[in-house]
C-alpha atoms as a PDB file:
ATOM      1  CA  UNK A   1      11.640  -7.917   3.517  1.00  0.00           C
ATOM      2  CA  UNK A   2       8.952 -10.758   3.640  1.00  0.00           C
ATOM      3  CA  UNK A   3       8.384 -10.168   6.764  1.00  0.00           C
ATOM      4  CA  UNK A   4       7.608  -6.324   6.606  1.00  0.00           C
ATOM      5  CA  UNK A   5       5.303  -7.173   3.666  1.00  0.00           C
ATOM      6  CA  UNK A   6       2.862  -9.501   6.046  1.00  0.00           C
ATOM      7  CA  UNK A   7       3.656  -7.493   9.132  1.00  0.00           C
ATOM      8  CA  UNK A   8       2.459  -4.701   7.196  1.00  0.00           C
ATOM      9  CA  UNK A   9      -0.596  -6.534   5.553  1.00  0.00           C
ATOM     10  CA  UNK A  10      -1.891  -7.720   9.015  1.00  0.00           C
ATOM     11  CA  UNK A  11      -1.360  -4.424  10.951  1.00  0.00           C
ATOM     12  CA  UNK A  12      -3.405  -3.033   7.665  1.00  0.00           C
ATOM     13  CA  UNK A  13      -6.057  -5.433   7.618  1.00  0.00           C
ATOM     14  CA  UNK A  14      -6.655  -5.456  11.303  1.00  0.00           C
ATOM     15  CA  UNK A  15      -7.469  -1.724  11.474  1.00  0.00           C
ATOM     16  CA  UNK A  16     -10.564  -0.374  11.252  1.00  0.00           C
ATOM     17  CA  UNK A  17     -11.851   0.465   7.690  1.00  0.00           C
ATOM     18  CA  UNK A  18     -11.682   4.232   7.230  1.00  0.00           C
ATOM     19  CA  UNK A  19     -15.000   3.574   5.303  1.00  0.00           C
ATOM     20  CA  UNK A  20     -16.924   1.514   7.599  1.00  0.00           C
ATOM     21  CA  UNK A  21     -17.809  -2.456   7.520  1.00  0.00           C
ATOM     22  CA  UNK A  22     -17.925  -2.185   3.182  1.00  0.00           C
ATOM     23  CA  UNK A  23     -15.611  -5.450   3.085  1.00  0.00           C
ATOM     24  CA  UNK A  24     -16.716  -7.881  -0.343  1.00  0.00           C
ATOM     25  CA  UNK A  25     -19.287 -10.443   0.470  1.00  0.00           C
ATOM     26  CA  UNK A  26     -17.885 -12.761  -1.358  1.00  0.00           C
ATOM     27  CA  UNK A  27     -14.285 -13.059   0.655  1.00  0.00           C
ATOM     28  CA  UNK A  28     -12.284 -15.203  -1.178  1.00  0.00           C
ATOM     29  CA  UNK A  29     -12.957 -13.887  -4.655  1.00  0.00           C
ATOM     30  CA  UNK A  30     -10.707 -13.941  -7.385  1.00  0.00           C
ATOM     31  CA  UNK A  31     -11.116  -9.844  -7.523  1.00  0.00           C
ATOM     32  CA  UNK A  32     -11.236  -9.673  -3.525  1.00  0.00           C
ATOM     33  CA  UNK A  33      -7.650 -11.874  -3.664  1.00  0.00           C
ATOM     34  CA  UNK A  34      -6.073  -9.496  -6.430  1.00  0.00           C
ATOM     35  CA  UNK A  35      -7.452  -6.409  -4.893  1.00  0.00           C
ATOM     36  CA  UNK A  36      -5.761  -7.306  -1.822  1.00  0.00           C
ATOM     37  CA  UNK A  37      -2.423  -8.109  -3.594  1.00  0.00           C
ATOM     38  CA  UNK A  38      -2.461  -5.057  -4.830  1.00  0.00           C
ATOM     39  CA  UNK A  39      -3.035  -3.154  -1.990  1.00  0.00           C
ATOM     40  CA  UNK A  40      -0.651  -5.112  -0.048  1.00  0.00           C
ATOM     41  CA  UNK A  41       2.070  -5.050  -2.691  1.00  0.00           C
ATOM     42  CA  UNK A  42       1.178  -0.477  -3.544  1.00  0.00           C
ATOM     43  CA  UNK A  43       1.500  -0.583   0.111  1.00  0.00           C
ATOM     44  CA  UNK A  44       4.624  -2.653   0.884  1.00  0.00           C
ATOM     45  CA  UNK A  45       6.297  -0.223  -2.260  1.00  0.00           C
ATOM     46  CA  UNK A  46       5.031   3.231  -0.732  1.00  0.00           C
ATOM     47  CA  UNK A  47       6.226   2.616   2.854  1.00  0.00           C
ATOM     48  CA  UNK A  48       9.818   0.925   2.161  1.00  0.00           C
ATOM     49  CA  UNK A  49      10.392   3.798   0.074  1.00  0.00           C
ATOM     50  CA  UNK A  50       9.241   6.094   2.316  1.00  0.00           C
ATOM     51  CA  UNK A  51      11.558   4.579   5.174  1.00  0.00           C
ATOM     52  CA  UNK A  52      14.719   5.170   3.118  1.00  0.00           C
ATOM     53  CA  UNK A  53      14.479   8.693   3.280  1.00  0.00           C
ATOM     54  CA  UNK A  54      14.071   8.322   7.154  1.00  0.00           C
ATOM     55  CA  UNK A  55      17.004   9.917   9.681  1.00  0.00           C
ATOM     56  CA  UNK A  56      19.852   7.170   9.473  1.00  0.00           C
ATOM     57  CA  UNK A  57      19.890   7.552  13.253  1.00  0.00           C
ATOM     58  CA  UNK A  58      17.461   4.411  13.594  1.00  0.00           C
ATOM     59  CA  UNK A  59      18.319   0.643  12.652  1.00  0.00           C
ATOM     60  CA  UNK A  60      16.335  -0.258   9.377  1.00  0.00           C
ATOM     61  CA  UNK A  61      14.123  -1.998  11.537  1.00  0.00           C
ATOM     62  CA  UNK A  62      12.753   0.626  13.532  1.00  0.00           C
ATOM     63  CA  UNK A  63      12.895   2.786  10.527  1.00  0.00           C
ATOM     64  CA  UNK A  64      10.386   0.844   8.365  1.00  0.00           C
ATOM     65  CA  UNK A  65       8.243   0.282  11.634  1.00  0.00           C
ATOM     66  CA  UNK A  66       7.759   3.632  11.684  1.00  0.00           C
ATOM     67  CA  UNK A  67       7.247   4.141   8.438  1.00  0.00           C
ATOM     68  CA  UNK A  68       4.436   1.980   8.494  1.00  0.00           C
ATOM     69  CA  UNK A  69       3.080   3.583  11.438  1.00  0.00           C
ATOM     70  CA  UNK A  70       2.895   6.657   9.659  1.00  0.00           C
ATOM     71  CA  UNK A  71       1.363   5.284   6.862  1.00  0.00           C
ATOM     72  CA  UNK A  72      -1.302   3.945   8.369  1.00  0.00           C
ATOM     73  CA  UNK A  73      -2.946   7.096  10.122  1.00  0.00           C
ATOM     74  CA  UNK A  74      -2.136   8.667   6.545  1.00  0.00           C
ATOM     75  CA  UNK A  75      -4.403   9.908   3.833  1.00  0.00           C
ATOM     76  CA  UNK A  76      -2.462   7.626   1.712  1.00  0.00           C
ATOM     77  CA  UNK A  77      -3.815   4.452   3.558  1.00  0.00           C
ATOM     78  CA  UNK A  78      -7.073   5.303   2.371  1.00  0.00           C
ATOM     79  CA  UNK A  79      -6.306   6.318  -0.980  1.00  0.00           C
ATOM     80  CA  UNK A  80      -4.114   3.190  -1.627  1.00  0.00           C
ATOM     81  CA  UNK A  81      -7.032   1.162  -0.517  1.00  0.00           C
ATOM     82  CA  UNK A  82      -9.493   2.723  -2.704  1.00  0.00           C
ATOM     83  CA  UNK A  83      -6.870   2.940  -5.714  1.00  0.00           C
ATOM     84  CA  UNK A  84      -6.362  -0.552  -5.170  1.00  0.00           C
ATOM     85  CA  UNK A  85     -10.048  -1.666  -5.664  1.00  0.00           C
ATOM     86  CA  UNK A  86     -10.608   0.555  -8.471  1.00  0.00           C
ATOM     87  CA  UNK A  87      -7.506  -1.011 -10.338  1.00  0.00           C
ATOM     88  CA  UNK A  88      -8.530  -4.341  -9.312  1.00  0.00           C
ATOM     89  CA  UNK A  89     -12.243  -3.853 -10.919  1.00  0.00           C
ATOM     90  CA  UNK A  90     -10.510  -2.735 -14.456  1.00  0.00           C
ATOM     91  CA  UNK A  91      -9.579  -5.945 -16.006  1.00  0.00           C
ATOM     92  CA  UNK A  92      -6.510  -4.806 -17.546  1.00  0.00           C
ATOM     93  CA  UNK A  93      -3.683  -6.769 -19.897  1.00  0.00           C
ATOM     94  CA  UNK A  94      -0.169  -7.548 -17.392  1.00  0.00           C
ATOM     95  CA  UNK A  95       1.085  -4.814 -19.377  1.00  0.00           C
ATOM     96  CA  UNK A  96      -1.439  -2.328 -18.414  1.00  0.00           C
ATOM     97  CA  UNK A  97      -1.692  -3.052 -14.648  1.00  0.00           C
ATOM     98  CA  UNK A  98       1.737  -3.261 -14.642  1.00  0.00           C
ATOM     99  CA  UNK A  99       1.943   0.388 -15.839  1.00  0.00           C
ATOM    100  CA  UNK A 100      -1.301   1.679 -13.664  1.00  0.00           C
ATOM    101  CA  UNK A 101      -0.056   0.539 -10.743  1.00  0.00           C
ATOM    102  CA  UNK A 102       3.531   2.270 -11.358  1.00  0.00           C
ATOM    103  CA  UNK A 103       1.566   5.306 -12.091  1.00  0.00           C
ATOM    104  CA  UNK A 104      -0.420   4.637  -8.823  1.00  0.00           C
ATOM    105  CA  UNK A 105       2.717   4.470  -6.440  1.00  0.00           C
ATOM    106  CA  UNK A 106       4.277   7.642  -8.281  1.00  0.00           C
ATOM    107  CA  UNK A 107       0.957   9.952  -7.468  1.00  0.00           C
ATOM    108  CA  UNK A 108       1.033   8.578  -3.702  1.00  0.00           C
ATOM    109  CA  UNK A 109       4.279   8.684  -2.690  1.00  0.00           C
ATOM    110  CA  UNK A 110       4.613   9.623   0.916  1.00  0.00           C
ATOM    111  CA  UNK A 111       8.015  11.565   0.339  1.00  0.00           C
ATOM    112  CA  UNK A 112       6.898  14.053  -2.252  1.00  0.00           C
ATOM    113  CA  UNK A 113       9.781  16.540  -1.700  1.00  0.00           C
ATOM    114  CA  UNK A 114      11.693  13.696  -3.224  1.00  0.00           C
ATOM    115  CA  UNK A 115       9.396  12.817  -6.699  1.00  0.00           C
ATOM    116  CA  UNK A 116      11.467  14.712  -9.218  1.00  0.00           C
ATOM    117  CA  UNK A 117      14.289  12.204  -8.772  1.00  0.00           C
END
């Protein structure tokens, strides 16, 4: 699963931002590192779960590969990578981001016809 986590990260992080050039100035921040952590880790959640619920047709690998396709010409690309920064700027206890980001991936789950369960 490592490997869909960076293969994921670098497919993200090579796309064009759907909000320009705005990339941190200061690249290799402490809050540019944890925002991207975030992101990466929202991200990795929101797609793997997404690819369960995928036609068993496929292997798992072509499942989750197009899971992340899909994912990244989604609306939730962009609102993961916002969510992520604002999260990131809040300076909150383990215990809090812990819970904010839970609460993050429940809103922007890709499979909503599935969120009751």
């Amino acid at each position: 699963m490592q490997n869909v986590s960076l293969d994921l990260e670098r497919r993200y992080y090579s796309r064009p931002s759907a909000f320009g050039d705005m990339q941190q100035a200061a690249t290799g921040s402490l809050f540019t590192a944890a925002n991207r952590l975030i992101q990466t880790g929202i991200a990795t959640i929101i797609v793997l779960e997404y690819s369960a619920f995928l036609p068993n047709s496929s292997m798992i690998l072509e499942r989750v590969k197009s899971a992340v396709d899909y994912y990244l010409k989604s609306a939730t690309a962009v609102a993961v990578e916002e969510g992520a920064k604002e999260i990131s700027r809040q300076g909150y206890t383990k215990e809090e981001l812990e819970k904010k980001i839970l609460e993050f991936i429940i809103e922007n789950r890709m499979c909503t016809s599935f969120a009751s369960f």
